[in-house]
PDB file of N, CA and C in Angstrom:
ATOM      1  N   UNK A   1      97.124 136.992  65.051  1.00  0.00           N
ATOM      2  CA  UNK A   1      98.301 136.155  65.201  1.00  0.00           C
ATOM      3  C   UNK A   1      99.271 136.813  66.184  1.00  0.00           C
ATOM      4  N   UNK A   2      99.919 136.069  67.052  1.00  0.00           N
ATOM      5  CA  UNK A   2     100.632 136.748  67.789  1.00  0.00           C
ATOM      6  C   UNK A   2     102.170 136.677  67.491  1.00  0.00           C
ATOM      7  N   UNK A   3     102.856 137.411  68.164  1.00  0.00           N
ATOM      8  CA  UNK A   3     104.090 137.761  67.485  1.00  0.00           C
ATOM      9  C   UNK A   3     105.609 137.127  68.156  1.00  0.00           C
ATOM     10  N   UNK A   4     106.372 136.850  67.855  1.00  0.00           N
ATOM     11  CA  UNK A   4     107.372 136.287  68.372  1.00  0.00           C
ATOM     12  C   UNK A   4     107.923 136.785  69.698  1.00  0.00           C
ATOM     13  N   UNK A   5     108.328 136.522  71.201  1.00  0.00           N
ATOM     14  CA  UNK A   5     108.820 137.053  71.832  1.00  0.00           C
ATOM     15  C   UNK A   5     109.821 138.390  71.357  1.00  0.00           C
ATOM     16  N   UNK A   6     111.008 137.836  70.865  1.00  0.00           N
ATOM     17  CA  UNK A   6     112.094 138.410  70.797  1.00  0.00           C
ATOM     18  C   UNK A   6     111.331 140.007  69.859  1.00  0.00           C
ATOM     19  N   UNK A   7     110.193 139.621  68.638  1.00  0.00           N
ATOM     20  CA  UNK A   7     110.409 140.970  68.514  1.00  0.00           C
ATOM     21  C   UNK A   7     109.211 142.012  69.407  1.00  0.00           C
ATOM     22  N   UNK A   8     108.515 141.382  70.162  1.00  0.00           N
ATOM     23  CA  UNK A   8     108.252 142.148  71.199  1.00  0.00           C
ATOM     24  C   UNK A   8     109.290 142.575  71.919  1.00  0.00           C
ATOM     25  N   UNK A   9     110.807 142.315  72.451  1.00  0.00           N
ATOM     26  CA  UNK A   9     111.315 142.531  73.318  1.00  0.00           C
ATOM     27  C   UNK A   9     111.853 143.717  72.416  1.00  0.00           C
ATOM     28  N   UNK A  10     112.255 143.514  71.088  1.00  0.00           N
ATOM     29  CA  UNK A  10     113.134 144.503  70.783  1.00  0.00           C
ATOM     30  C   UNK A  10     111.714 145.646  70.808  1.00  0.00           C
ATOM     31  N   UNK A  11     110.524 145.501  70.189  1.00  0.00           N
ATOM     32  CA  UNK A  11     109.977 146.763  69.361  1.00  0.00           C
ATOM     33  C   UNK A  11     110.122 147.563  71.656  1.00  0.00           C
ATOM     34  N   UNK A  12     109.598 146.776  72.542  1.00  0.00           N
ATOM     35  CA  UNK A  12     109.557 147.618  73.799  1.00  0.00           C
ATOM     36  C   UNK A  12     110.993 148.001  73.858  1.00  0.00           C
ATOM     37  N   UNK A  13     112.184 147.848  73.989  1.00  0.00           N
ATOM     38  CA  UNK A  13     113.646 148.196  73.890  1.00  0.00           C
ATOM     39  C   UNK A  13     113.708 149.364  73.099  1.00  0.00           C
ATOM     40  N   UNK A  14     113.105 149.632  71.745  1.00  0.00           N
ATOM     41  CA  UNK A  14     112.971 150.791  71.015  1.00  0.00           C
ATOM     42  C   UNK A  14     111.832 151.914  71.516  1.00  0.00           C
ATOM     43  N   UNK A  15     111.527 151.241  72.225  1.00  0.00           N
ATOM     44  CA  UNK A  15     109.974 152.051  72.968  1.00  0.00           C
ATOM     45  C   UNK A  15     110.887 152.933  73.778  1.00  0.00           C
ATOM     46  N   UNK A  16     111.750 152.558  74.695  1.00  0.00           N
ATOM     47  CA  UNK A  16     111.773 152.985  76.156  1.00  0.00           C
ATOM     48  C   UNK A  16     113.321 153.758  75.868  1.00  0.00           C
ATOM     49  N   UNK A  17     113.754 153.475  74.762  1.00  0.00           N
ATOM     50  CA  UNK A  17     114.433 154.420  73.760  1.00  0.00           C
ATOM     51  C   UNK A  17     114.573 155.866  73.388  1.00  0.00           C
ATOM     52  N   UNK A  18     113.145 155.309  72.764  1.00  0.00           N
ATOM     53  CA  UNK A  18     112.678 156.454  72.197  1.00  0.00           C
ATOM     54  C   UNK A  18     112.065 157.529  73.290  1.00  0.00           C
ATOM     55  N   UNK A  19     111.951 157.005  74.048  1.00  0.00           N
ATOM     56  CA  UNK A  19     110.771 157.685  75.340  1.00  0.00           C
ATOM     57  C   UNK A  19     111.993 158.239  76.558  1.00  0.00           C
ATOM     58  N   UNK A  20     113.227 158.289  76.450  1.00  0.00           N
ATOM     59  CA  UNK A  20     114.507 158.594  76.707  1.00  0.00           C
ATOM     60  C   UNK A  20     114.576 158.217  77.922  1.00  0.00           C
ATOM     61  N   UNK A  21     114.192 157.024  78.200  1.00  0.00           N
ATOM     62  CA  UNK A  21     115.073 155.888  79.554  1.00  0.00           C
ATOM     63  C   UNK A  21     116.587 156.355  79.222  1.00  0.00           C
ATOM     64  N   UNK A  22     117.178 156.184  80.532  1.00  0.00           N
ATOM     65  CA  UNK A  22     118.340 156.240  80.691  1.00  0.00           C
ATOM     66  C   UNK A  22     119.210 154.856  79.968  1.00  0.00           C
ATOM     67  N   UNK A  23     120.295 155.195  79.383  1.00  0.00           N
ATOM     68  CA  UNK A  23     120.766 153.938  78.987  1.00  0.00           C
ATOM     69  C   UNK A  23     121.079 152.809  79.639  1.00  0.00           C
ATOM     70  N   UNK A  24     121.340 153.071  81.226  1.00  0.00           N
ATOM     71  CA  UNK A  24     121.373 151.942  81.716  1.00  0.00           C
ATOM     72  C   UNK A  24     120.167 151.256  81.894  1.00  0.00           C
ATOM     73  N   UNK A  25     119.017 151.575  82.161  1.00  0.00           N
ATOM     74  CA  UNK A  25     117.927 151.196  81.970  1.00  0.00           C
ATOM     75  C   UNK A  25     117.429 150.512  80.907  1.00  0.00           C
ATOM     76  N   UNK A  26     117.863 150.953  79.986  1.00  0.00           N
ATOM     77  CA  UNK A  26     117.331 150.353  78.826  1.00  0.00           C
ATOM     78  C   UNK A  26     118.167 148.977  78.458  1.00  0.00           C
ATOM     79  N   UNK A  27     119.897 148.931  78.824  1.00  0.00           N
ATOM     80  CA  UNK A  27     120.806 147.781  78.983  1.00  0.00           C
ATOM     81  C   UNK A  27     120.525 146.584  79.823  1.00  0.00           C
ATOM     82  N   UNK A  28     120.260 146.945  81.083  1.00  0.00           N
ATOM     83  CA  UNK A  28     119.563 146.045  82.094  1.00  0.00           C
ATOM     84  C   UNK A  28     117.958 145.587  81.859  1.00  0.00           C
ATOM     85  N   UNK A  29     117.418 146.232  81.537  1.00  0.00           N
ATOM     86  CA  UNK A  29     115.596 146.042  80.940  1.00  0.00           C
ATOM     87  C   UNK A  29     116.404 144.755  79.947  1.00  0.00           C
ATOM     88  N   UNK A  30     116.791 145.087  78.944  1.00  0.00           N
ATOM     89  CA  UNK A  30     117.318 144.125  77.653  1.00  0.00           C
ATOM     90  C   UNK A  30     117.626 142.838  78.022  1.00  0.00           C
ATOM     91  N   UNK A  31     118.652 143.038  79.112  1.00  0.00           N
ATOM     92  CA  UNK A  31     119.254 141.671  79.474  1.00  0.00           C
ATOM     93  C   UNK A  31     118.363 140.978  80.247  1.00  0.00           C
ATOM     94  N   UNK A  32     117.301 141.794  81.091  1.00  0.00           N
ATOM     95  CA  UNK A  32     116.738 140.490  81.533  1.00  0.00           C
ATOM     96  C   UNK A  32     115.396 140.139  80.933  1.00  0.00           C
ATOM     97  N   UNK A  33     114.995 140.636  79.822  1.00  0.00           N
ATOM     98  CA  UNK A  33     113.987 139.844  78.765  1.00  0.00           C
ATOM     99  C   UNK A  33     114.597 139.411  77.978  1.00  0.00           C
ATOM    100  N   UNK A  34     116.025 139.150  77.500  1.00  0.00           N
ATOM    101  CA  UNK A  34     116.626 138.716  77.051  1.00  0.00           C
ATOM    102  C   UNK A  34     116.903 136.767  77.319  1.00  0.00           C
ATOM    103  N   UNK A  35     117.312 137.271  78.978  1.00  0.00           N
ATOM    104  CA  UNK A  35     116.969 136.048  79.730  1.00  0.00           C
ATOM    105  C   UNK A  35     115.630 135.747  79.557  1.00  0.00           C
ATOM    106  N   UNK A  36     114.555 135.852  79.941  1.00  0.00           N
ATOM    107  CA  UNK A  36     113.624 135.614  79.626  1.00  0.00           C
ATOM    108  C   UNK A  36     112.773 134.964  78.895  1.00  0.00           C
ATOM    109  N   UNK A  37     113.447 135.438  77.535  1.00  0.00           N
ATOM    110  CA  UNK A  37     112.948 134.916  75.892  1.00  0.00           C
ATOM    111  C   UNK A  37     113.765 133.981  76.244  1.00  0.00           C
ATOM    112  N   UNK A  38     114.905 133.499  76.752  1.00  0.00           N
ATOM    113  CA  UNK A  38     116.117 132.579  76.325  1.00  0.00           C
ATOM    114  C   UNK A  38     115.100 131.435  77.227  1.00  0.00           C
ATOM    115  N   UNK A  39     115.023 131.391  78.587  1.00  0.00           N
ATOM    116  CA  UNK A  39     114.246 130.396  79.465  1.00  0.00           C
ATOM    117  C   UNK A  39     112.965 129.968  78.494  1.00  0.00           C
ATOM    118  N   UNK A  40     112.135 131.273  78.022  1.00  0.00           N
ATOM    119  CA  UNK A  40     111.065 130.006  77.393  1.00  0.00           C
ATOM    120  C   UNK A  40     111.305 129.737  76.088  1.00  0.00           C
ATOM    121  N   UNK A  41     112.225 129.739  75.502  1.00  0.00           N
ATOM    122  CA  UNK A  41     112.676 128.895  74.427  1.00  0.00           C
ATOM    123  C   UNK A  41     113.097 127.518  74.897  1.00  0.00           C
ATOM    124  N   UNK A  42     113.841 127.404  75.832  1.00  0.00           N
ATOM    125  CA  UNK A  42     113.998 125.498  76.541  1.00  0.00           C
ATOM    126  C   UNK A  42     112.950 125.040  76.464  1.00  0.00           C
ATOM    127  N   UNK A  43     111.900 125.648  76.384  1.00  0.00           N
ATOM    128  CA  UNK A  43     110.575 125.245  76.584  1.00  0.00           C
ATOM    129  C   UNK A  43     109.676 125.087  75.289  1.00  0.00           C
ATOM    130  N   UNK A  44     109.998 125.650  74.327  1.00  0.00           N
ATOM    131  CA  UNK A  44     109.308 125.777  73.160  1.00  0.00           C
ATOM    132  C   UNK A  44     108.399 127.079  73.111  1.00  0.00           C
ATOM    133  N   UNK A  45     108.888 128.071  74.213  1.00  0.00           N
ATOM    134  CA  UNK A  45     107.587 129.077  73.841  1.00  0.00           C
ATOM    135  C   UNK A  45     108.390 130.014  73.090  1.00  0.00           C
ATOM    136  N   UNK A  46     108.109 130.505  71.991  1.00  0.00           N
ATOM    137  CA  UNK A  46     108.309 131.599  71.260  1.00  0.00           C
ATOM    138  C   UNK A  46     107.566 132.485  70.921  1.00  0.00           C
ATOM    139  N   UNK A  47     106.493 132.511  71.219  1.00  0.00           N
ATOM    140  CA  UNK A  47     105.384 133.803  70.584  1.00  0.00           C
ATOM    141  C   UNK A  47     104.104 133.867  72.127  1.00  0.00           C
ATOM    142  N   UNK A  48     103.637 135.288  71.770  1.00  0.00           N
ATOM    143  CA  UNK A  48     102.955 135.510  72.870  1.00  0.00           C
ATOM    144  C   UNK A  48     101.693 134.752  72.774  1.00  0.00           C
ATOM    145  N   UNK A  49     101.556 134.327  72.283  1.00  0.00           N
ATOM    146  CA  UNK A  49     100.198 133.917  72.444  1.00  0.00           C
ATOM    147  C   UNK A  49     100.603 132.324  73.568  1.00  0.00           C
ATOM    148  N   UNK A  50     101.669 131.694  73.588  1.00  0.00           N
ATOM    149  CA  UNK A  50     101.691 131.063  74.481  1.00  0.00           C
ATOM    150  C   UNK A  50     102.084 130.725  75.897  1.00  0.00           C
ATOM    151  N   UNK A  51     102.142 132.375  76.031  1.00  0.00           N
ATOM    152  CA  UNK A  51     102.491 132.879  77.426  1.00  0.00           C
ATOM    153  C   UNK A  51     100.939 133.037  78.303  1.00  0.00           C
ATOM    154  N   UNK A  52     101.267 132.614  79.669  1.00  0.00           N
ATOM    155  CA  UNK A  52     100.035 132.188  80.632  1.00  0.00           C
ATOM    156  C   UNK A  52     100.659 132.775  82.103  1.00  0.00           C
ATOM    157  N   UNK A  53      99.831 132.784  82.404  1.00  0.00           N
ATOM    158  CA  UNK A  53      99.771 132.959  84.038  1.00  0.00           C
ATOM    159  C   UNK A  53     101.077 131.754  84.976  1.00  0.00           C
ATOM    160  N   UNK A  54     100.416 130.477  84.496  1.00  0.00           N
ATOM    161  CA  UNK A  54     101.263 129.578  84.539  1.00  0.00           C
ATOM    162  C   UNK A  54     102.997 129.427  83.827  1.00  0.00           C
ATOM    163  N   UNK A  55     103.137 130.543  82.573  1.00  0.00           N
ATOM    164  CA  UNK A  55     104.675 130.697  82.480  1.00  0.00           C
ATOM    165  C   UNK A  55     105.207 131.516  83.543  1.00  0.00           C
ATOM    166  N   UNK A  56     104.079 132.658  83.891  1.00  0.00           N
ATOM    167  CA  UNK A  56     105.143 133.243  84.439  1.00  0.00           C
ATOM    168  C   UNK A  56     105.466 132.825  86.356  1.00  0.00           C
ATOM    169  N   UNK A  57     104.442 132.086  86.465  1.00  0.00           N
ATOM    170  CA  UNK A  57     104.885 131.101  87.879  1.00  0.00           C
ATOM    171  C   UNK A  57     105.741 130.319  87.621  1.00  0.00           C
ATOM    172  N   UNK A  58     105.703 129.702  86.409  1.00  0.00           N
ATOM    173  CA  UNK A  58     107.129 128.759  86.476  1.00  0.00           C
ATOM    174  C   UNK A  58     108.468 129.895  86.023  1.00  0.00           C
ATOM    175  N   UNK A  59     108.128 130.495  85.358  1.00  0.00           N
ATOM    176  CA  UNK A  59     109.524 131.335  85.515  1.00  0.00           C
ATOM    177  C   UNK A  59     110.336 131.714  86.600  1.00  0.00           C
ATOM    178  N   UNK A  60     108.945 132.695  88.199  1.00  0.00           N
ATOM    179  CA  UNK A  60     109.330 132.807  89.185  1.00  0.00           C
ATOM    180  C   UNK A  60     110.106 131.486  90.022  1.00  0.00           C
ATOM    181  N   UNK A  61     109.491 130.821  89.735  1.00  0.00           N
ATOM    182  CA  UNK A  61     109.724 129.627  90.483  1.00  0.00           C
ATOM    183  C   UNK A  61     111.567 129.220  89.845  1.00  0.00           C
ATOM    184  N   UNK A  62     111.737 128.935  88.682  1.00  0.00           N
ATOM    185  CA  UNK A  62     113.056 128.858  87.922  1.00  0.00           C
ATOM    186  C   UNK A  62     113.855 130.062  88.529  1.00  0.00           C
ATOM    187  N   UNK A  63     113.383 131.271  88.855  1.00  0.00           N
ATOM    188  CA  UNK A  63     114.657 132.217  89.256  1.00  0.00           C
ATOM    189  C   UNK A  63     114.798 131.814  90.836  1.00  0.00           C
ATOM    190  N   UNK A  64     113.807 131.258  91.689  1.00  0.00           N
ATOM    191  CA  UNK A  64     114.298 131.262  93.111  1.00  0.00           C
ATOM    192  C   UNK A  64     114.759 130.090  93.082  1.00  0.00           C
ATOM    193  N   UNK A  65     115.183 129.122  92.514  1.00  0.00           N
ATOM    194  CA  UNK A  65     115.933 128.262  92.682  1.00  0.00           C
ATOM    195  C   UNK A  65     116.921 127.958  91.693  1.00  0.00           C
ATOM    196  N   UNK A  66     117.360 129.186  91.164  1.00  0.00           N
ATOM    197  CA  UNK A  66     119.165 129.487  89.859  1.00  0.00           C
ATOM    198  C   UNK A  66     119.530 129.607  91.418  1.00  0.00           C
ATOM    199  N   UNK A  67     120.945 128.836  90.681  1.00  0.00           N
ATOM    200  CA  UNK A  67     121.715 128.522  91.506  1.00  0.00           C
ATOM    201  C   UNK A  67     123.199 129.672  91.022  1.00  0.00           C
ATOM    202  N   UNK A  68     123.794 129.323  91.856  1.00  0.00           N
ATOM    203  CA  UNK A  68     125.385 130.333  91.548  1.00  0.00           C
ATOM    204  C   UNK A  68     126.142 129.608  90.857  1.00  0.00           C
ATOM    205  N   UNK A  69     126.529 129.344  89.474  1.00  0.00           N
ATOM    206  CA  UNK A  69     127.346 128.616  89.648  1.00  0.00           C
ATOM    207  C   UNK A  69     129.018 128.848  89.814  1.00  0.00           C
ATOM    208  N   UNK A  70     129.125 129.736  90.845  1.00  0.00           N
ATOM    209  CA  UNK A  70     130.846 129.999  90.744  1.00  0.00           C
ATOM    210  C   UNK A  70     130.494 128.928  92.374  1.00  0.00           C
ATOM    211  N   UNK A  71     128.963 129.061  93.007  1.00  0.00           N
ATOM    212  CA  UNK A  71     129.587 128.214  94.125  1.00  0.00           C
ATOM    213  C   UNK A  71     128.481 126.756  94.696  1.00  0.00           C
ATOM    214  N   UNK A  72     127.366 127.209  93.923  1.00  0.00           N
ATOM    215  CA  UNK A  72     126.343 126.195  93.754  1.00  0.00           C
ATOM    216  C   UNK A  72     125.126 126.483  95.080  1.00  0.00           C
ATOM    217  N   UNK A  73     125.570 127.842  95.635  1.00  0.00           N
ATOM    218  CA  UNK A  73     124.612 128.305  96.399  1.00  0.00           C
ATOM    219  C   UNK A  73     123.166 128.875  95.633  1.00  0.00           C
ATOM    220  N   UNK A  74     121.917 128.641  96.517  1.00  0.00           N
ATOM    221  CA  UNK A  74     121.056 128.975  95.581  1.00  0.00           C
ATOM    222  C   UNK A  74     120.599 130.410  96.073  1.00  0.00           C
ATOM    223  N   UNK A  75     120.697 131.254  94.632  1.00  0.00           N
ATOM    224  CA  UNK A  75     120.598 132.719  94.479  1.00  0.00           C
ATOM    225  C   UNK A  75     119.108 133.361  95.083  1.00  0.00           C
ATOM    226  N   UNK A  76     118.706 132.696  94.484  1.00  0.00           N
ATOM    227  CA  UNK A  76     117.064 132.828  95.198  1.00  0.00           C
ATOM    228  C   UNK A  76     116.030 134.348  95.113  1.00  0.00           C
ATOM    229  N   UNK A  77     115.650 134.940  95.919  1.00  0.00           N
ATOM    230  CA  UNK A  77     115.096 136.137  96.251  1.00  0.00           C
ATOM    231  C   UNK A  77     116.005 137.407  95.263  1.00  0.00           C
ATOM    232  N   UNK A  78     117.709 137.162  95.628  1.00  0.00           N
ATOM    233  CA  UNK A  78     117.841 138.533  95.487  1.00  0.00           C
ATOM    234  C   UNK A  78     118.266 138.336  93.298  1.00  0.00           C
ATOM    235  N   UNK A  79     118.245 136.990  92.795  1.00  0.00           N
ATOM    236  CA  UNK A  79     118.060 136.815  91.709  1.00  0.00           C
ATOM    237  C   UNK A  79     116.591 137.403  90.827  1.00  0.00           C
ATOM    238  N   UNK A  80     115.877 136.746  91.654  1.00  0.00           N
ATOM    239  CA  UNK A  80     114.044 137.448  91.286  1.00  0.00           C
ATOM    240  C   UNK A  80     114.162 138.463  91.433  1.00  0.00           C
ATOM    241  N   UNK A  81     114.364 139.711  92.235  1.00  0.00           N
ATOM    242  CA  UNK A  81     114.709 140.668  92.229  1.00  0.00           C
ATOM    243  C   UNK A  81     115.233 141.858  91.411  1.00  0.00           C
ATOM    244  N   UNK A  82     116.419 141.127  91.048  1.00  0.00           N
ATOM    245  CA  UNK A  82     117.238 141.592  89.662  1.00  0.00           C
ATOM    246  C   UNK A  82     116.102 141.574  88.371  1.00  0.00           C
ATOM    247  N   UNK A  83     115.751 140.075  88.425  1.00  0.00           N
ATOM    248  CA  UNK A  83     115.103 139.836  87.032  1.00  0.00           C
ATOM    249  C   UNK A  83     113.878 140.520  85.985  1.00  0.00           C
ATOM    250  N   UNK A  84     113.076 141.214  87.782  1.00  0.00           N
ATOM    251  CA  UNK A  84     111.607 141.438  87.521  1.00  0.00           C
ATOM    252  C   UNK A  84     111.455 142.718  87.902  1.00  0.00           C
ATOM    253  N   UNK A  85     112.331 143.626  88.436  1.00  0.00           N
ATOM    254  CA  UNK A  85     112.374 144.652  88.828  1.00  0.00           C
ATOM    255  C   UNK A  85     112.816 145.876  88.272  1.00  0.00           C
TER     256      UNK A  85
END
């Protein structure tokens, strides 16, 4: 049976913890599987077993076209960037 996103995100968050990542590392890692889990929940995915090749193209695809919204420019490249890096 596979296991819920979120507590994969936390048990790796306690991983990289324990394994003495720097805290900012471990703050920024958080927030963007955080985002992450949050995007495929709109979707209905909650557990790994329904993660595919195909989520994570549509994910890429969803970060190069988030938009800004303080100006409605689209963020694109240097958003993916942030997210996956």
């Amino acid at each position: 049976m596979a296991s819920t996103l979120q507590t994969q995100v936390q048990s790796y968050i306690a991983h990289l913890q324990r394994s003495g990542h720097k805290r900012r590392v471990v703050n920024t890692t958080k927030k963007q599987l955080d985002y992450f889990v949050t995007w495929c929940q709109t979707l209905s995915i909650d557990s790994t077993d329904q993660l595919s090749d195909i989520t994570a193209s549509d994910y890429l695809e969803h970060l190069q076209n988030e938009t800004d919204l303080l100006n409605g420019s689209v963020i694109g490249t240097r958003i993916v960037r942030e997210r996956i890096t």
